[in-house]
PDB file of N, CA and C in Angstrom:
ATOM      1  N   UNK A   1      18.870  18.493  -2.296  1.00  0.00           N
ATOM      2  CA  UNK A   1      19.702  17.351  -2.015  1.00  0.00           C
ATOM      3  C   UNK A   1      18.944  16.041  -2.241  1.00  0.00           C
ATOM      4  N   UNK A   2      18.261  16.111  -3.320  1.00  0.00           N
ATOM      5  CA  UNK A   2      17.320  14.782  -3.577  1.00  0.00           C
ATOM      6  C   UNK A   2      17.602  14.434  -4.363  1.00  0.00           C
ATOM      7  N   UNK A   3      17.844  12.920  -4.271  1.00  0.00           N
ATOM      8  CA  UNK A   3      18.663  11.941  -4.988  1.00  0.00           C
ATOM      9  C   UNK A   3      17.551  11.087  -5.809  1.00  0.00           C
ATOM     10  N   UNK A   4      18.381  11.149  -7.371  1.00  0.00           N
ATOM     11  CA  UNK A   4      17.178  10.536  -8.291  1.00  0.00           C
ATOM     12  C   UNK A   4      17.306   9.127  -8.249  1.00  0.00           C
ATOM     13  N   UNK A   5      16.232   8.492  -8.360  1.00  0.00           N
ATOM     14  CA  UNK A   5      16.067   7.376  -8.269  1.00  0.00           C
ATOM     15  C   UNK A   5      15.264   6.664  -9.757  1.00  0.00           C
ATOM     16  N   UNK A   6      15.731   7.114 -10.876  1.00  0.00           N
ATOM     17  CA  UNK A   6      15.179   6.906 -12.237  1.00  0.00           C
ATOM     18  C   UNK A   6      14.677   5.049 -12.438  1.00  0.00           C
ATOM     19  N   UNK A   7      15.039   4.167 -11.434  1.00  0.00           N
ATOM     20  CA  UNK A   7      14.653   2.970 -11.737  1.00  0.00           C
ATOM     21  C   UNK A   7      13.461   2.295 -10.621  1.00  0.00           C
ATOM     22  N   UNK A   8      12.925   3.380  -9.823  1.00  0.00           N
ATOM     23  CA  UNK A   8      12.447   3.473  -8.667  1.00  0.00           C
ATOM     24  C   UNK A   8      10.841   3.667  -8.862  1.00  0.00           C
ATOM     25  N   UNK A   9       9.503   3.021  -9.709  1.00  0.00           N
ATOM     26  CA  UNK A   9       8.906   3.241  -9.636  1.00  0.00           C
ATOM     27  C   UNK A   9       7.830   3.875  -8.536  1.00  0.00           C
ATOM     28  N   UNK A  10       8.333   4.128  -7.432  1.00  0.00           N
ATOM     29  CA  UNK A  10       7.663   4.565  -6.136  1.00  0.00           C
ATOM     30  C   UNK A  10       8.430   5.390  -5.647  1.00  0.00           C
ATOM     31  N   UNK A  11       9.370   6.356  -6.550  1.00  0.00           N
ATOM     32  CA  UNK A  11       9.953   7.046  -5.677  1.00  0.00           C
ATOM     33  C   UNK A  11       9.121   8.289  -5.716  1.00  0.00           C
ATOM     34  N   UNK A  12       8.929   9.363  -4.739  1.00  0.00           N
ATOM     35  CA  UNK A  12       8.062   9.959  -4.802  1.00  0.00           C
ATOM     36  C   UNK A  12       6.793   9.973  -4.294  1.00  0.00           C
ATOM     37  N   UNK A  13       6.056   8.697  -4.001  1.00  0.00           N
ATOM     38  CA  UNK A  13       4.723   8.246  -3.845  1.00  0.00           C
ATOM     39  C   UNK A  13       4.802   8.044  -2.416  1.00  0.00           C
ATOM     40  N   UNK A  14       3.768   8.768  -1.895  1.00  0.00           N
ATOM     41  CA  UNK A  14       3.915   8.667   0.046  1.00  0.00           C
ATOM     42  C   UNK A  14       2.765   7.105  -0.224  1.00  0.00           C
ATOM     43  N   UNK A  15       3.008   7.122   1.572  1.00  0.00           N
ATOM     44  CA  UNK A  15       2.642   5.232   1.510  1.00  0.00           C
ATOM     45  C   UNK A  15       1.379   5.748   1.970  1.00  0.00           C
ATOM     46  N   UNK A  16       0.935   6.983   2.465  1.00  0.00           N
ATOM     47  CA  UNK A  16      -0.892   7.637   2.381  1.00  0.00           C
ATOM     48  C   UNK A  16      -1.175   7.425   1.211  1.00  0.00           C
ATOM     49  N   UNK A  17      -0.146   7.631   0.298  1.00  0.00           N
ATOM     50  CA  UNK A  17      -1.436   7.932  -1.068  1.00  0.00           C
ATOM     51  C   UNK A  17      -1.549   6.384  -1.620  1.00  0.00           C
ATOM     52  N   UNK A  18      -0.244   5.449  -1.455  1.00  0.00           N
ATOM     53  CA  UNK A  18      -0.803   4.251  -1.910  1.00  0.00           C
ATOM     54  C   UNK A  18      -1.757   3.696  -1.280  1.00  0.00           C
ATOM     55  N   UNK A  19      -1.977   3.760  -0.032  1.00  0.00           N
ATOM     56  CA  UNK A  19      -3.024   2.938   1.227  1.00  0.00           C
ATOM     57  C   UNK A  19      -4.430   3.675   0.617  1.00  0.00           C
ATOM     58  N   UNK A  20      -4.494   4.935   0.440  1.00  0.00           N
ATOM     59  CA  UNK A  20      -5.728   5.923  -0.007  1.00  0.00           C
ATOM     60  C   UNK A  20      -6.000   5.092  -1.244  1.00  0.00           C
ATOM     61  N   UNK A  21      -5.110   4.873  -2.096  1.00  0.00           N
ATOM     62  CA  UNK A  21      -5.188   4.386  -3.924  1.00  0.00           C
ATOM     63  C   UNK A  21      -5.696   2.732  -3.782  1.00  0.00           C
ATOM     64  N   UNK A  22      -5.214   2.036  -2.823  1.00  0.00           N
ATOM     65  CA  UNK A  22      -5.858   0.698  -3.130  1.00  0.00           C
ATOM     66  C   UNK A  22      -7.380   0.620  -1.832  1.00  0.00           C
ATOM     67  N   UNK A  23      -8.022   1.324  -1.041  1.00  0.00           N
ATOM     68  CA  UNK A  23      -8.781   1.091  -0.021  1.00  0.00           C
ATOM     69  C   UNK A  23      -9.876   1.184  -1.354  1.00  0.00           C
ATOM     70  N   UNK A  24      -9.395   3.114  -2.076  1.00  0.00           N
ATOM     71  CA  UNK A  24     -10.855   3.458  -3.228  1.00  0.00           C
ATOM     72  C   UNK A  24     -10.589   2.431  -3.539  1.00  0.00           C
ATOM     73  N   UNK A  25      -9.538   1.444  -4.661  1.00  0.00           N
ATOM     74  CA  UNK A  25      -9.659   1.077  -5.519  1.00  0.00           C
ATOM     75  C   UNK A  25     -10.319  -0.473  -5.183  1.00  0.00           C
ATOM     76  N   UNK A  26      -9.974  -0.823  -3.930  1.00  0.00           N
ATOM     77  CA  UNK A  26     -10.803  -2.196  -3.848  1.00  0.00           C
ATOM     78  C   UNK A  26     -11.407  -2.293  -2.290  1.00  0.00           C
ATOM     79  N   UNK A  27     -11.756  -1.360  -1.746  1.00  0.00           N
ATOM     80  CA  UNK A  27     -12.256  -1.688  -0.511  1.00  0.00           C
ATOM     81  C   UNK A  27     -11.274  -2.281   1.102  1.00  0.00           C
ATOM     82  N   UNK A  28     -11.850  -1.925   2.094  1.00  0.00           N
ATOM     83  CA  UNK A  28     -10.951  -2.979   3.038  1.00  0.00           C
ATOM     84  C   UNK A  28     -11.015  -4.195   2.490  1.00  0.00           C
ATOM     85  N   UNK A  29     -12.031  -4.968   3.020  1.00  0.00           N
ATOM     86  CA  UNK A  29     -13.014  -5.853   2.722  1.00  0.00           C
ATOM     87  C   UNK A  29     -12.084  -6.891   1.503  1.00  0.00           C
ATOM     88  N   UNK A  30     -11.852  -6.508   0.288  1.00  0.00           N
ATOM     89  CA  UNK A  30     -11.197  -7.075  -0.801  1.00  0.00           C
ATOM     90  C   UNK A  30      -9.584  -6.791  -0.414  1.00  0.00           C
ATOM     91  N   UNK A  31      -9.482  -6.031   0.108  1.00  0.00           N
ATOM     92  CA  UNK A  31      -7.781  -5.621   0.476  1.00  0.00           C
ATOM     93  C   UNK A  31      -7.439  -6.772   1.597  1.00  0.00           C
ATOM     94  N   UNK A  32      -8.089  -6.773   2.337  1.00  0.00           N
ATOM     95  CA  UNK A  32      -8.270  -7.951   3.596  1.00  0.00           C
ATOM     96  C   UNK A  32      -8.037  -9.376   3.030  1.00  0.00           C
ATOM     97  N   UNK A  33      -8.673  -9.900   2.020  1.00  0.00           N
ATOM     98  CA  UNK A  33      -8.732 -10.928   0.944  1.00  0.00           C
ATOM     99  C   UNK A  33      -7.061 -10.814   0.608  1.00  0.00           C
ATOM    100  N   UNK A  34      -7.077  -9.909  -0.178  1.00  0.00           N
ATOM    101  CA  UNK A  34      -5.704 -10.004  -0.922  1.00  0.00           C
ATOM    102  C   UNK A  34      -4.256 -10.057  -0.059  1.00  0.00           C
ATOM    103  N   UNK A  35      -4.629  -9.451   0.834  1.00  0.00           N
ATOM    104  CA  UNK A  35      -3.335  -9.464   1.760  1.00  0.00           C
ATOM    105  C   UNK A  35      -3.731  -9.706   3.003  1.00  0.00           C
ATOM    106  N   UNK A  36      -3.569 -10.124   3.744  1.00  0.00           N
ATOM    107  CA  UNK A  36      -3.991 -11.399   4.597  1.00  0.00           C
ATOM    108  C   UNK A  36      -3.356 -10.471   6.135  1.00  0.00           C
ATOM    109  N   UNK A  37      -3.723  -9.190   6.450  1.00  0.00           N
ATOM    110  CA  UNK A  37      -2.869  -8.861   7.432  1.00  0.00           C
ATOM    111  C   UNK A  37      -4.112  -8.081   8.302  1.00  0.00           C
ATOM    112  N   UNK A  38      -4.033  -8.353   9.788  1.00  0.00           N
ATOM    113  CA  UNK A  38      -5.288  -8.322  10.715  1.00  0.00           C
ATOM    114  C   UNK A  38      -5.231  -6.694  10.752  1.00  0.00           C
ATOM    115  N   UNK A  39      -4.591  -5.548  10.463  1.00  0.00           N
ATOM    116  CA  UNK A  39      -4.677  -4.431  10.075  1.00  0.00           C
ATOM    117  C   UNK A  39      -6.142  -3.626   9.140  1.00  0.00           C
ATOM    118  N   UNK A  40      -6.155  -4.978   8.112  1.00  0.00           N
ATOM    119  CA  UNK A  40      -7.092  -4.557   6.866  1.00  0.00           C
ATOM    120  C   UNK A  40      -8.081  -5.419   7.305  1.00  0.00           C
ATOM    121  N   UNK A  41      -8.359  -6.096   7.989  1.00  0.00           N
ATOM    122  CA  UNK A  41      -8.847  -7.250   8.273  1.00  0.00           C
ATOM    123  C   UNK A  41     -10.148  -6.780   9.724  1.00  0.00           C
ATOM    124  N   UNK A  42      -9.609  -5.812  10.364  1.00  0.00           N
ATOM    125  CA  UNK A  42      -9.903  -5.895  12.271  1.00  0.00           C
ATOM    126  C   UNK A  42     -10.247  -4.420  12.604  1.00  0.00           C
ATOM    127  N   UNK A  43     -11.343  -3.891  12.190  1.00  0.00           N
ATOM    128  CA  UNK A  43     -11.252  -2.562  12.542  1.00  0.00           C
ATOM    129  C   UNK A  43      -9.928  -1.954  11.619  1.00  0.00           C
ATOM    130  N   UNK A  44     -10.822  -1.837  10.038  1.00  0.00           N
ATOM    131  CA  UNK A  44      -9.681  -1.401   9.682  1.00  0.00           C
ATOM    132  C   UNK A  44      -9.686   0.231   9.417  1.00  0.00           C
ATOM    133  N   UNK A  45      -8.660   0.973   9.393  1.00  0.00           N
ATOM    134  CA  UNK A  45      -7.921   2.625   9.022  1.00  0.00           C
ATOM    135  C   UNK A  45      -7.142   3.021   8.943  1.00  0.00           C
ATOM    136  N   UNK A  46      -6.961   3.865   7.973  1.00  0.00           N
ATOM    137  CA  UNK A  46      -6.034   4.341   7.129  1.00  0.00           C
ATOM    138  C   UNK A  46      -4.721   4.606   8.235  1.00  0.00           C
ATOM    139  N   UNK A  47      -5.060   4.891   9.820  1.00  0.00           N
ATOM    140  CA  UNK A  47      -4.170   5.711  10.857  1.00  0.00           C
ATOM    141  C   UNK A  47      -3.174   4.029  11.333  1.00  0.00           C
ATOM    142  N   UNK A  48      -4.262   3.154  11.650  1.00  0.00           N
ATOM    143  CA  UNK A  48      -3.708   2.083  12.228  1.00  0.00           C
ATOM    144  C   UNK A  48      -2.541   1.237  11.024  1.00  0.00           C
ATOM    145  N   UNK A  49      -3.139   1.405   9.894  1.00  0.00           N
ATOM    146  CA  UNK A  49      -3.066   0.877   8.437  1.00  0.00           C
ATOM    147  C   UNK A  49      -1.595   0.942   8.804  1.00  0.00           C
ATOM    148  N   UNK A  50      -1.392   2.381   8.524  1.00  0.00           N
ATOM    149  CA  UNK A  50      -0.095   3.393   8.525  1.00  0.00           C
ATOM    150  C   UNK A  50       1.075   3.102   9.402  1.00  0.00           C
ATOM    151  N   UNK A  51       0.556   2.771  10.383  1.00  0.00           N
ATOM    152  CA  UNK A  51       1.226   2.345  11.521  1.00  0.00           C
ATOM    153  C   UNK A  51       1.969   1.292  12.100  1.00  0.00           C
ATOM    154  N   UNK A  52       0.859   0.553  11.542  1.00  0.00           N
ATOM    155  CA  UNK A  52       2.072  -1.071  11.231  1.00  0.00           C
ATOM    156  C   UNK A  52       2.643  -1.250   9.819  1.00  0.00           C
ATOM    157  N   UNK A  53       2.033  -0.886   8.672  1.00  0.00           N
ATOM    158  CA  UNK A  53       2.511  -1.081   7.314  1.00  0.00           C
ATOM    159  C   UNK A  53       4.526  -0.184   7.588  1.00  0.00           C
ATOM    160  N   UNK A  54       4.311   0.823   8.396  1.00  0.00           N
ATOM    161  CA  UNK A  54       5.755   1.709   8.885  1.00  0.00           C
ATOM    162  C   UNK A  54       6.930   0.610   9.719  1.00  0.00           C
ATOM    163  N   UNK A  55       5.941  -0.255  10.495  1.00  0.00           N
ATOM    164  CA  UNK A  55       6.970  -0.627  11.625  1.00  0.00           C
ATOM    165  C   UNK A  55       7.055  -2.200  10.958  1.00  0.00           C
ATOM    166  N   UNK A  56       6.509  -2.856   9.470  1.00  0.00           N
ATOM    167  CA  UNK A  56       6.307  -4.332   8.721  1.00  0.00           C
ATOM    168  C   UNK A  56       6.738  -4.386   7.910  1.00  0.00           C
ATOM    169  N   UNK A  57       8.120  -4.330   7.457  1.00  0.00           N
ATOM    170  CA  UNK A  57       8.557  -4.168   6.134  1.00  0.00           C
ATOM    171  C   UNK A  57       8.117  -5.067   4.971  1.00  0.00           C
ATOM    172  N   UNK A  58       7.570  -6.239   6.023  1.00  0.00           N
ATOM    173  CA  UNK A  58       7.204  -7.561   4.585  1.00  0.00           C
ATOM    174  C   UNK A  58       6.070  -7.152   4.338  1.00  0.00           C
ATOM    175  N   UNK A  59       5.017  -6.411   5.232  1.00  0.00           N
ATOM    176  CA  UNK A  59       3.933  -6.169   5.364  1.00  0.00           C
ATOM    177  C   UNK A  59       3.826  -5.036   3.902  1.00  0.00           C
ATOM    178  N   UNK A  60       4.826  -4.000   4.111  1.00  0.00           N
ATOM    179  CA  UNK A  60       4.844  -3.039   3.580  1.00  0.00           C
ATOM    180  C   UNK A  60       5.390  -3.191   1.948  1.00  0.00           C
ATOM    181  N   UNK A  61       5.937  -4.384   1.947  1.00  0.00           N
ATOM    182  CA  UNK A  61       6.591  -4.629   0.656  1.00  0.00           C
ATOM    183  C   UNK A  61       5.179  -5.473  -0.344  1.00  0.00           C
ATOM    184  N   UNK A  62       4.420  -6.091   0.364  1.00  0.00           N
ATOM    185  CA  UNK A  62       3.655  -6.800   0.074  1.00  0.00           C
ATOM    186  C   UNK A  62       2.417  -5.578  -0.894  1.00  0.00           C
ATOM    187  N   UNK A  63       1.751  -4.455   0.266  1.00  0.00           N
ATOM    188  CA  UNK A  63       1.073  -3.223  -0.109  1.00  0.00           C
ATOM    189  C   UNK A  63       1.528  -2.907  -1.349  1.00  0.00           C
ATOM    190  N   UNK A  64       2.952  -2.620  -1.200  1.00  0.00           N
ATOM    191  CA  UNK A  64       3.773  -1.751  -2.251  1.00  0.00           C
ATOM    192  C   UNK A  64       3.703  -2.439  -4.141  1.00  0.00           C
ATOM    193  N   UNK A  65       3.426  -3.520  -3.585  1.00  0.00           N
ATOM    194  CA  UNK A  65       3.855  -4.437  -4.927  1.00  0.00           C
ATOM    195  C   UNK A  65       2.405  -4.893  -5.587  1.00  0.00           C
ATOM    196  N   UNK A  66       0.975  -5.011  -4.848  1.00  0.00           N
ATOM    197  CA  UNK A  66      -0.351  -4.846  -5.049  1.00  0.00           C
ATOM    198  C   UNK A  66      -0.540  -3.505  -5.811  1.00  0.00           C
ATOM    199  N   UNK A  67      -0.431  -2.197  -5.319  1.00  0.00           N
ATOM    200  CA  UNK A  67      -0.400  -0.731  -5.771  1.00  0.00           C
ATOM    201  C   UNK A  67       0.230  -0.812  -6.886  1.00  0.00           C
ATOM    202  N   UNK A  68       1.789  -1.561  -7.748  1.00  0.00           N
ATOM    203  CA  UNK A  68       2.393  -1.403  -8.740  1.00  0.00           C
ATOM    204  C   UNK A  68       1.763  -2.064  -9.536  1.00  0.00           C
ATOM    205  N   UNK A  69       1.028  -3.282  -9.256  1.00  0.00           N
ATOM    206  CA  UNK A  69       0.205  -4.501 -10.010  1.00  0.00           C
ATOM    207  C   UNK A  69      -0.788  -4.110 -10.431  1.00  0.00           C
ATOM    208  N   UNK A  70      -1.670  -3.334  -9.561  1.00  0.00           N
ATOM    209  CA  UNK A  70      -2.631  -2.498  -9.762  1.00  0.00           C
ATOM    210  C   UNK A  70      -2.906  -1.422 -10.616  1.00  0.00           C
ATOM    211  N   UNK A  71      -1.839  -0.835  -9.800  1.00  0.00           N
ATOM    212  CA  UNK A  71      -1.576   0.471 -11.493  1.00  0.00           C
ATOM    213  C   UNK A  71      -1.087   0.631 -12.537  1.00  0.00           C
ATOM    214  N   UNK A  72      -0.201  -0.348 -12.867  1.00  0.00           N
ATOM    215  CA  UNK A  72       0.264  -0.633 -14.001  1.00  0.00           C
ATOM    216  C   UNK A  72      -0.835  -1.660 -15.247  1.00  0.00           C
ATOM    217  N   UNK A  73      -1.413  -2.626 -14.323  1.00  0.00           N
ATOM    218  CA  UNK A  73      -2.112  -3.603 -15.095  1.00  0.00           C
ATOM    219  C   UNK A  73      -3.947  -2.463 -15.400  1.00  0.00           C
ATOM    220  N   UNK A  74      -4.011  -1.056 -15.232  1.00  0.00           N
ATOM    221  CA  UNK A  74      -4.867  -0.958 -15.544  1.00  0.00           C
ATOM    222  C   UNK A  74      -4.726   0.609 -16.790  1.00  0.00           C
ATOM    223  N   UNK A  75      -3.748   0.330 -17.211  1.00  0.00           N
ATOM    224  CA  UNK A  75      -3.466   1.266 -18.519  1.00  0.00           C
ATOM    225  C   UNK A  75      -4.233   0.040 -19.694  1.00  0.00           C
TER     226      UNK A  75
END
């Protein structure tokens, strides 16, 4: 009962593996820089990360759109 989402570049992609994909790819430290949220910033991890990025939608839209910028601009 899974509904395709063919215009949905993230459909499919759990928000572990994007948080996992940008920490390797640039550190807290530089993630903290780029997105400005006391999560990445304050004692940061992947558990706490998770936790507000779930309950922050701007927060979460913000992650989401770094990860597409990211992976796309490095083909």
């Amino acid at each position: 009962m899974s509904e395709e989402q063919p215009n949905n570049p993230l459909h499919g992609i759990k928000l572990v593996d994007i948080l996992d994909f940008l920490v390797d790819f640039y550190g807290w430290k530089r993630l903290g820089q780029l997105i400005t949220i006391n999560c990445f910033n304050s004692n940061p991890s992947i558990k706490s990360s998770l936790k507000f990025l779930r309950r922050t939608p701007w927060a979460r839209d913000k992650v989401e759109k770094l990860y597409l910028d990211t992976k796309y601009n490095m083909k």
